[in-house]
N, C-alpha and C. Protein backbone atom coordinates (compact mmCIF):
# COMPACT_ATOMS: atom_id res chain seq x y z
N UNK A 1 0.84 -1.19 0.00
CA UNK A 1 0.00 0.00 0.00
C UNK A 1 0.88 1.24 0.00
N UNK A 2 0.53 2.42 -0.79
CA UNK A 2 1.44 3.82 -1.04
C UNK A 2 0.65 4.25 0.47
N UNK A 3 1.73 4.53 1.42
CA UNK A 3 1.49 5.43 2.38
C UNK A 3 1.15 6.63 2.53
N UNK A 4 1.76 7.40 1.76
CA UNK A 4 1.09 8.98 1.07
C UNK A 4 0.44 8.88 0.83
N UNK A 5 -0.49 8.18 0.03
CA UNK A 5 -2.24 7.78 -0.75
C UNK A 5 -2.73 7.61 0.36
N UNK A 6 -3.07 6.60 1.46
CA UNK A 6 -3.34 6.02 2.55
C UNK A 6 -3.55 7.49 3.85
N UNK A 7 -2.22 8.28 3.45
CA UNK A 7 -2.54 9.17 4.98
C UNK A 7 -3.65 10.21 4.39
N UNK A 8 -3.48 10.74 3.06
CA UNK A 8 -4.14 11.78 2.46
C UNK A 8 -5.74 10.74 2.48
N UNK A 9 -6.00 9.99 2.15
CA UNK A 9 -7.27 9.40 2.22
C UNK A 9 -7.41 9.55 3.93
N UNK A 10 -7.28 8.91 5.11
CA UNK A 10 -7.57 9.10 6.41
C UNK A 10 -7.89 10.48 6.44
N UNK A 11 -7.05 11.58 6.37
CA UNK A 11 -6.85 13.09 6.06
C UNK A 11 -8.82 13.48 5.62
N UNK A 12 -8.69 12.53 4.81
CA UNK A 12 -10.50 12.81 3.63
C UNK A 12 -11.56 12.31 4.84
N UNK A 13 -11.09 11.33 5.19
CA UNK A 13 -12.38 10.43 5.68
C UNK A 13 -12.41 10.63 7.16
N UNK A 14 -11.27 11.11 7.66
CA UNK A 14 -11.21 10.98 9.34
C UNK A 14 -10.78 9.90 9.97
N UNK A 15 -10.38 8.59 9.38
CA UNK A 15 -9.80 7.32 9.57
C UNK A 15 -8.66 7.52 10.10
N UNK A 16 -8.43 6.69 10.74
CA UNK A 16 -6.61 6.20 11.32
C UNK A 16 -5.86 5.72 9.99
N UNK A 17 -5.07 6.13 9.23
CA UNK A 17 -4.05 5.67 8.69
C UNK A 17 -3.70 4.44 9.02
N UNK A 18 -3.34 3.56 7.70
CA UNK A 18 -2.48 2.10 8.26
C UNK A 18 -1.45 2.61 9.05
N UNK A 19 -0.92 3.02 8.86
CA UNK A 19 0.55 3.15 9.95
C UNK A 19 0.06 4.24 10.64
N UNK A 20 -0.67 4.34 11.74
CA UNK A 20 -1.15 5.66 12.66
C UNK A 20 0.07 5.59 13.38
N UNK A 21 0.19 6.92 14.25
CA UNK A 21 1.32 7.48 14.79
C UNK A 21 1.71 6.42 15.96
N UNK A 22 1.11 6.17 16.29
CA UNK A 22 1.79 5.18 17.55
C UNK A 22 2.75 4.30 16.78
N UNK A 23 1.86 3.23 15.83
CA UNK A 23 3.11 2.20 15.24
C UNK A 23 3.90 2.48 15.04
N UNK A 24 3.72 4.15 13.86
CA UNK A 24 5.27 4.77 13.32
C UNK A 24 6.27 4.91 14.28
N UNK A 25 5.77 5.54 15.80
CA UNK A 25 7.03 5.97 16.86
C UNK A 25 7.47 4.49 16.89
N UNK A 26 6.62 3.11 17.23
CA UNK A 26 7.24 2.10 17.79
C UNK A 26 8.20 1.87 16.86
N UNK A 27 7.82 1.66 15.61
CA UNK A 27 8.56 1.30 14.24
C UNK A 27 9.98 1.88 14.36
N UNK A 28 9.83 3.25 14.30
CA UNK A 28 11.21 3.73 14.41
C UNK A 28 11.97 3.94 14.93
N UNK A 29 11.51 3.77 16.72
CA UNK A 29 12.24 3.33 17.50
C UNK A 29 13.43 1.74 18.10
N UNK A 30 12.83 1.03 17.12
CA UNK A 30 13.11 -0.07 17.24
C UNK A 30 14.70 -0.08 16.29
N UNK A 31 14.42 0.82 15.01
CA UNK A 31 15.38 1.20 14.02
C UNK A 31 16.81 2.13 15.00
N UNK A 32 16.03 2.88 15.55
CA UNK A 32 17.14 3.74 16.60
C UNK A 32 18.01 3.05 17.26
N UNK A 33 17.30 2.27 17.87
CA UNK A 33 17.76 1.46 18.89
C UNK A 33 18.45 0.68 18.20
N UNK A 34 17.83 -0.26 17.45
CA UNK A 34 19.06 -0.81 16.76
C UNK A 34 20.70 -0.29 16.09
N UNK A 35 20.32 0.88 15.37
CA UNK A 35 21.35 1.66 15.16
C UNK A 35 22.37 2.12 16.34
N UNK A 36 21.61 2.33 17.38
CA UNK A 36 22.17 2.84 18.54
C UNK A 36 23.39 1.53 19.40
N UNK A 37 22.35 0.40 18.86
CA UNK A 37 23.39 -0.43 19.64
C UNK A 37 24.67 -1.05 18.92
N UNK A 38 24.36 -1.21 17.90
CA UNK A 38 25.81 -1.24 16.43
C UNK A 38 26.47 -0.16 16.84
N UNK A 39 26.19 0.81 16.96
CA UNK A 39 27.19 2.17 16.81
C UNK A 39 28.06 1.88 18.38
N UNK A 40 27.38 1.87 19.34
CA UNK A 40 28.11 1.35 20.84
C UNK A 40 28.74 -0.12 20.96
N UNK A 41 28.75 -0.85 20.10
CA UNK A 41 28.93 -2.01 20.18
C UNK A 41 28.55 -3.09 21.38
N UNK A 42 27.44 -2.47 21.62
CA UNK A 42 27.13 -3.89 22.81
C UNK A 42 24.82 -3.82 22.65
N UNK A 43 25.00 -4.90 23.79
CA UNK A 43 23.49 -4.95 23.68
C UNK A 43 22.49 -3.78 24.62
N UNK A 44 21.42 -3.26 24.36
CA UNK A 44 20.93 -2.22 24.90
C UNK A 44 19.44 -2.70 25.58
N UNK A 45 19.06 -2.34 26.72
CA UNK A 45 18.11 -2.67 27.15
C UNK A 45 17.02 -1.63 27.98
N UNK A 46 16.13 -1.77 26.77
CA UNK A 46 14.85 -0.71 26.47
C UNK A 46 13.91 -0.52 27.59
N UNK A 47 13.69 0.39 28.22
CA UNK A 47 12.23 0.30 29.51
C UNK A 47 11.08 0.95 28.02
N UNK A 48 9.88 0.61 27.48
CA UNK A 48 9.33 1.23 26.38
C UNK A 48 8.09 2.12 27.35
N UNK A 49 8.43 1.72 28.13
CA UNK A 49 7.32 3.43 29.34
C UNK A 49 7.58 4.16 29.30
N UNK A 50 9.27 4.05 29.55
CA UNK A 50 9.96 5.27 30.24
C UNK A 50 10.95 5.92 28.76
N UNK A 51 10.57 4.80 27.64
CA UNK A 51 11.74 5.24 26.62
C UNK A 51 12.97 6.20 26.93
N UNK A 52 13.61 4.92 27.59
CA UNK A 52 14.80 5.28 28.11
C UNK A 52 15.53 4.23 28.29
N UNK A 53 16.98 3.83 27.78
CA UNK A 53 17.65 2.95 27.82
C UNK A 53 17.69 2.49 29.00
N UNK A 54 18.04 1.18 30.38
CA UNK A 54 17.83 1.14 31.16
C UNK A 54 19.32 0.89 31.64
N UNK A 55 19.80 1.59 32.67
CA UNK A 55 21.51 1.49 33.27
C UNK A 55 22.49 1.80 32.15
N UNK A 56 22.24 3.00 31.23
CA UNK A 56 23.59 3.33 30.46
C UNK A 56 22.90 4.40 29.80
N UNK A 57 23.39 5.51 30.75
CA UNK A 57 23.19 6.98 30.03
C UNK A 57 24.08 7.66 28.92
N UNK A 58 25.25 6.78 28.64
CA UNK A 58 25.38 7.28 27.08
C UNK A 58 25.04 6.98 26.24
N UNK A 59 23.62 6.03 25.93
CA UNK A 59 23.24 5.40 25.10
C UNK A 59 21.96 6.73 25.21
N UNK A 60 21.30 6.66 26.45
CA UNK A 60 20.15 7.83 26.31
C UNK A 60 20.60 8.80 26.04
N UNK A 61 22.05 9.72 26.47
CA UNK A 61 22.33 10.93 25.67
C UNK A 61 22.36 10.74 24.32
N UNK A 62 22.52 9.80 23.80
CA UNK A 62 22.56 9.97 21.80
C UNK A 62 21.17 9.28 21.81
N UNK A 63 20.18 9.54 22.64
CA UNK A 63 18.54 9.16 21.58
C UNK A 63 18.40 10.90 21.14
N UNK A 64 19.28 11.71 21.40
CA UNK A 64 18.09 12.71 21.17
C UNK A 64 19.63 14.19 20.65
N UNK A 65 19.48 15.39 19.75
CA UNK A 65 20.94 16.08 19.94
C UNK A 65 20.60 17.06 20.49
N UNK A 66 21.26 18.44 20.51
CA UNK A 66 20.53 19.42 20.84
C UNK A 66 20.00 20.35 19.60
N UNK A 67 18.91 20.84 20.57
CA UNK A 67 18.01 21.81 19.35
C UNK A 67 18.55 23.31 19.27
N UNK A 68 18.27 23.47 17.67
CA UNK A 68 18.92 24.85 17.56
C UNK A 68 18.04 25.90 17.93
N UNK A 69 18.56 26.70 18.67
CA UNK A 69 17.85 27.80 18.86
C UNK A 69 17.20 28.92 17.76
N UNK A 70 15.69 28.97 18.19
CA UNK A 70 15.22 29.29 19.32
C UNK A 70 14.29 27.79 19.74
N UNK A 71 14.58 27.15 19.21
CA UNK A 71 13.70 25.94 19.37
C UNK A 71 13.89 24.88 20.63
N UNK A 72 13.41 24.41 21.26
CA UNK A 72 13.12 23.80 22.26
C UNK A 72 11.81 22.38 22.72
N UNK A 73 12.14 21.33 23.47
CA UNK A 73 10.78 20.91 23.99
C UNK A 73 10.79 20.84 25.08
C-alpha cells in the first residue's frame, strides 16, 4: 500500500491511517535502537514506558541532539 495515498485518504475520511502514529514511533524506534546499539557495540536494554535505555546513560544521551535555537521541547 502507497502510504502517502493512505494518509491523504484518512486526512478525507477521518480514519486512522495504516501506519497511525503510535506504530510509526514504535517502528522507528526499534530502528534507533538498533542503530544505537551497532554504533556502541554492545546490547541495549529498552524500559518502552519510560523510553529510556535502562543502566547506560550514554546510550540515552545519543537518543536525542541538541536543538537549535530558538527551538526547544
Amino acid at each position: 500500500m502507497n502510504h502517502k495515498v493512505d494518509w491523504f485518504e484518512a486526512i478525507r475520511t477521518g480514519r486512522k491511517p495504516i501506519m497511525d502514529i503510535e506504530a510509526g514511533h514504535r517502528a522507528s524506534t526499534l530502528c534507533i535502537l538498533g542503530n544505537l546499539s551497532y554504533r556502541l557495540g554492545r546490547k541495549l536494554r529498552w524500559d518502552g514506558r519510560t523510553e529510556r535505555v535502562v543502566g547506560d546513560e550514554e546510550a540515552n544521551r545519543l537518543l536525542s541532539r541538541p536543538h537549535r535555537y530558538p527551538y526547544c521541547l
